[in-house]
C-alpha atoms as a PDB file:
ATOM      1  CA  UNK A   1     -72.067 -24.050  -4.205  1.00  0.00           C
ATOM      2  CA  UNK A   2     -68.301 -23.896  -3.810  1.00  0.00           C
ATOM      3  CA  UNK A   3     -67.047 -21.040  -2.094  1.00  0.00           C
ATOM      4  CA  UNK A   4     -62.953 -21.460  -1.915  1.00  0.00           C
ATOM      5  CA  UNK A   5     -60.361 -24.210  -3.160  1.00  0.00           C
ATOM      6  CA  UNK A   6     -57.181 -25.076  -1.793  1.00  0.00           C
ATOM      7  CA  UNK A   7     -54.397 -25.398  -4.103  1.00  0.00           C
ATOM      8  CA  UNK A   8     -53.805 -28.774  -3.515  1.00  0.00           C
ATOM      9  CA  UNK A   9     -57.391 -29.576  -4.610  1.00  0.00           C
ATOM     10  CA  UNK A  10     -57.317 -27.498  -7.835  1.00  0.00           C
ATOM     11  CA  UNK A  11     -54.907 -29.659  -9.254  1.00  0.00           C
ATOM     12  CA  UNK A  12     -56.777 -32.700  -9.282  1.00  0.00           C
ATOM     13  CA  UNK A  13     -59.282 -30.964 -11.395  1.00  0.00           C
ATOM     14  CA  UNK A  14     -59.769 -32.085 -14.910  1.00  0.00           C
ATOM     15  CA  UNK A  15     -59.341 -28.184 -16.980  1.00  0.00           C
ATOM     16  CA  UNK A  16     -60.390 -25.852 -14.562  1.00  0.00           C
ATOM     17  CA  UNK A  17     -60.747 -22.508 -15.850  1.00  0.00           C
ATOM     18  CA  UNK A  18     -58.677 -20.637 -13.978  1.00  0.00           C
ATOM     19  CA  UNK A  19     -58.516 -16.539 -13.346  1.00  0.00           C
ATOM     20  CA  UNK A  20     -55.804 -14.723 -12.338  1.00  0.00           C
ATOM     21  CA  UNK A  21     -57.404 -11.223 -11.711  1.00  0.00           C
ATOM     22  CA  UNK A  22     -54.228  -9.513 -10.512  1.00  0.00           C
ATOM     23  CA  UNK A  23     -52.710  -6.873 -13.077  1.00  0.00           C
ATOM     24  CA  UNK A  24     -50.833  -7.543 -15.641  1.00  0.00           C
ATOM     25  CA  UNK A  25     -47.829  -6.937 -14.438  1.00  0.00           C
ATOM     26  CA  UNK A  26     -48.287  -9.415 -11.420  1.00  0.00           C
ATOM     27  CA  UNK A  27     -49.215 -12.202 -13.995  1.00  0.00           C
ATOM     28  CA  UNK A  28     -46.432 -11.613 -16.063  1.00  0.00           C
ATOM     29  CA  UNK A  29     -43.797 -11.918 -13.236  1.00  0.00           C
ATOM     30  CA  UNK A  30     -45.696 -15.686 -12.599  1.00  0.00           C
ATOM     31  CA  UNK A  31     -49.125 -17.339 -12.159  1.00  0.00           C
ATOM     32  CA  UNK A  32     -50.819 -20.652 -11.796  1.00  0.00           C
ATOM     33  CA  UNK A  33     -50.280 -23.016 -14.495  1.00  0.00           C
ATOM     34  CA  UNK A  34     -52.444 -22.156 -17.580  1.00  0.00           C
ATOM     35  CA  UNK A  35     -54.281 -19.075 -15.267  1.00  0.00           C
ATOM     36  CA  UNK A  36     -55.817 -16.506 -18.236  1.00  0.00           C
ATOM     37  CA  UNK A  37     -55.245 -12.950 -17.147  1.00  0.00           C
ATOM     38  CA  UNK A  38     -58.429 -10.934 -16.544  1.00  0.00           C
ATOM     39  CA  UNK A  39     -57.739  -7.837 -14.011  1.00  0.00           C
ATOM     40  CA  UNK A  40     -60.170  -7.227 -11.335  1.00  0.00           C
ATOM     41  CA  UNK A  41     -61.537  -3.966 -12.464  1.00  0.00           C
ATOM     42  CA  UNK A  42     -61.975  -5.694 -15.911  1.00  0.00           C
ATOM     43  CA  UNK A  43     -63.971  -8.520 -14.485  1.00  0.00           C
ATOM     44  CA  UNK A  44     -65.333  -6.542 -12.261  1.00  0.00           C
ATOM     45  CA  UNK A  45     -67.096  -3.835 -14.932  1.00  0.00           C
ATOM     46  CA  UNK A  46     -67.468  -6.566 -17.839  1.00  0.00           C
ATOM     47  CA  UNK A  47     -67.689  -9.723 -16.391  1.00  0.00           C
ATOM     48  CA  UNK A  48     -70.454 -10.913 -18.949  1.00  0.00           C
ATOM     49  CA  UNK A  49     -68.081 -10.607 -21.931  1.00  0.00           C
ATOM     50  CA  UNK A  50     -65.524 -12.845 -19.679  1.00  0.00           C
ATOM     51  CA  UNK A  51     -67.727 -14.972 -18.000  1.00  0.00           C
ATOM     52  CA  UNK A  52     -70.984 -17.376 -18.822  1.00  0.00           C
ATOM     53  CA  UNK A  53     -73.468 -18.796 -16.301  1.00  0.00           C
ATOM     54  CA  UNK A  54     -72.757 -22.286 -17.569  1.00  0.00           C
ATOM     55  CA  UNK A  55     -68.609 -22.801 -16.392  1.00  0.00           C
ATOM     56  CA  UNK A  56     -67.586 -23.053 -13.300  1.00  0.00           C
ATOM     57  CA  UNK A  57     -64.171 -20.421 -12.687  1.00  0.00           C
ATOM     58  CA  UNK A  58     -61.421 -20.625 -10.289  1.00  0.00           C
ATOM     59  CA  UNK A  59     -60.265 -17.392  -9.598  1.00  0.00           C
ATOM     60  CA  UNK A  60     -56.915 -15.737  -7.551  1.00  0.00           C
ATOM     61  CA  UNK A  61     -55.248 -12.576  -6.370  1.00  0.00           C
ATOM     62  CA  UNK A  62     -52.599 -11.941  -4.362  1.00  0.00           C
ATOM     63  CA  UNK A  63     -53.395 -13.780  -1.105  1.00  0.00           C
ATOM     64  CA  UNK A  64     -57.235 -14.540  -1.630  1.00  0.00           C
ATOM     65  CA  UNK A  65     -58.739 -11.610  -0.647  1.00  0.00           C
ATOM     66  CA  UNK A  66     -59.767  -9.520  -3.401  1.00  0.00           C
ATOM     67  CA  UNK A  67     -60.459 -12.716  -5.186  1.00  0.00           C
ATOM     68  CA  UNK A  68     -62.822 -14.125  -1.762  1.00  0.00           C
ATOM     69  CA  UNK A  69     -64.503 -10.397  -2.576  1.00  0.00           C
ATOM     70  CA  UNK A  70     -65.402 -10.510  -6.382  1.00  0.00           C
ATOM     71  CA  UNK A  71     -66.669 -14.449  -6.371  1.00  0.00           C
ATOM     72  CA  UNK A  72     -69.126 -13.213  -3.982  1.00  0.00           C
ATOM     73  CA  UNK A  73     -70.578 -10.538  -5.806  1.00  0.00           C
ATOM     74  CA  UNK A  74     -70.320 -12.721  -9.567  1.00  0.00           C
ATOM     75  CA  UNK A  75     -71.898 -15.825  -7.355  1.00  0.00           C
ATOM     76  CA  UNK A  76     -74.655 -13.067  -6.451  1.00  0.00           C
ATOM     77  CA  UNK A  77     -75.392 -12.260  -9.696  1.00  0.00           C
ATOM     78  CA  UNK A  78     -75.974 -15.918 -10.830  1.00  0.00           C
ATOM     79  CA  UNK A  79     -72.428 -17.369 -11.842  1.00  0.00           C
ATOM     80  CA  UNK A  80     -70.261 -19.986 -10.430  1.00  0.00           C
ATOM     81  CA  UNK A  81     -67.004 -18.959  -9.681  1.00  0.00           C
ATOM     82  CA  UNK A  82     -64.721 -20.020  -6.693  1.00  0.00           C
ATOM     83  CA  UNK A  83     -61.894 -18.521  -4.869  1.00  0.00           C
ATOM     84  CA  UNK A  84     -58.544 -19.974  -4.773  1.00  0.00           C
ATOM     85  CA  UNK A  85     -57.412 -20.107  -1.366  1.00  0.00           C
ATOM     86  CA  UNK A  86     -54.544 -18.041  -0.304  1.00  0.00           C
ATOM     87  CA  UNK A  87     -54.258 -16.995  -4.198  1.00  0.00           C
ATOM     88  CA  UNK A  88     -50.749 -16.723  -5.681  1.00  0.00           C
ATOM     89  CA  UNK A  89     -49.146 -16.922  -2.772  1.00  0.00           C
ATOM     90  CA  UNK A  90     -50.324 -19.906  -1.324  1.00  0.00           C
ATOM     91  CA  UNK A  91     -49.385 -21.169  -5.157  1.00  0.00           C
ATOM     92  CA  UNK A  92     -45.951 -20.168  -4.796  1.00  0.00           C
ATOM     93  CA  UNK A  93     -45.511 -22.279  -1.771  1.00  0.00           C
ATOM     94  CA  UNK A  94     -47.630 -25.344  -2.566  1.00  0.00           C
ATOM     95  CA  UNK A  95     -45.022 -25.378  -5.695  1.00  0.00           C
ATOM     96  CA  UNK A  96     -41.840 -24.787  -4.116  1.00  0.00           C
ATOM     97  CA  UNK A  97     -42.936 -27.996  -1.481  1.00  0.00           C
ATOM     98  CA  UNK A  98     -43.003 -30.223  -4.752  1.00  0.00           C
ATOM     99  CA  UNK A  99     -39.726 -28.637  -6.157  1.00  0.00           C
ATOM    100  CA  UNK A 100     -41.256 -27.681  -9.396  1.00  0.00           C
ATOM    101  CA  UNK A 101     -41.159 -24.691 -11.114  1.00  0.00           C
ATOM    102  CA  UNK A 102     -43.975 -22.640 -11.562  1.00  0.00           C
ATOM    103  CA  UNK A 103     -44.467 -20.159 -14.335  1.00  0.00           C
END
């Protein structure tokens, strides 16, 4: 099992499903490249009406923390979900090295 994903990595992926579980305020101001909003607490206390055992998910905060947190407890109960190293952040800068813009 997969337990963290550089940015550089994710996008050689073929259609990852990716998370963004910051609010959504955070994911409105920006956010990884066809990212679906899903805030933490809402993962967190629902995640079997967001999640199935049978995807794999990329998921991000911030700067990889809360993210590293909550893809240890869904791996725990059974799904496979990976953290996105660094999270937004690490994003933000992997972007601005290629001089694109990210939205």
């Amino acid at each position: 099992m997969v337990s963290g994903i550089r940015v550089s990595e994710l996008f050689q992926l073929s259609n990852p499903i990716i998370i963004d579980i910051r609010n959504y305020y955070y994911y409105n101001l920006g956010h990884i490249s066809g990212a679906i909003s899903v805030p933490y607490y809402n993962l967190l206390n629902n995640y079997s009406h967001y999640l199935n055992k049978y995807n794999r998910y990329y998921l991000y905060c911030e700067n990889g923390e809360q993210s590293l947190e909550i893809v240890q407890r869904l791996n725990s109960f059974g799904y496979d979900t990976v953290n996105i190293i660094g999270g937004y952040q690490e994003y933000v800068k992997f972007i601005d090295g290629m001089g694109k813009v990210y939205f």
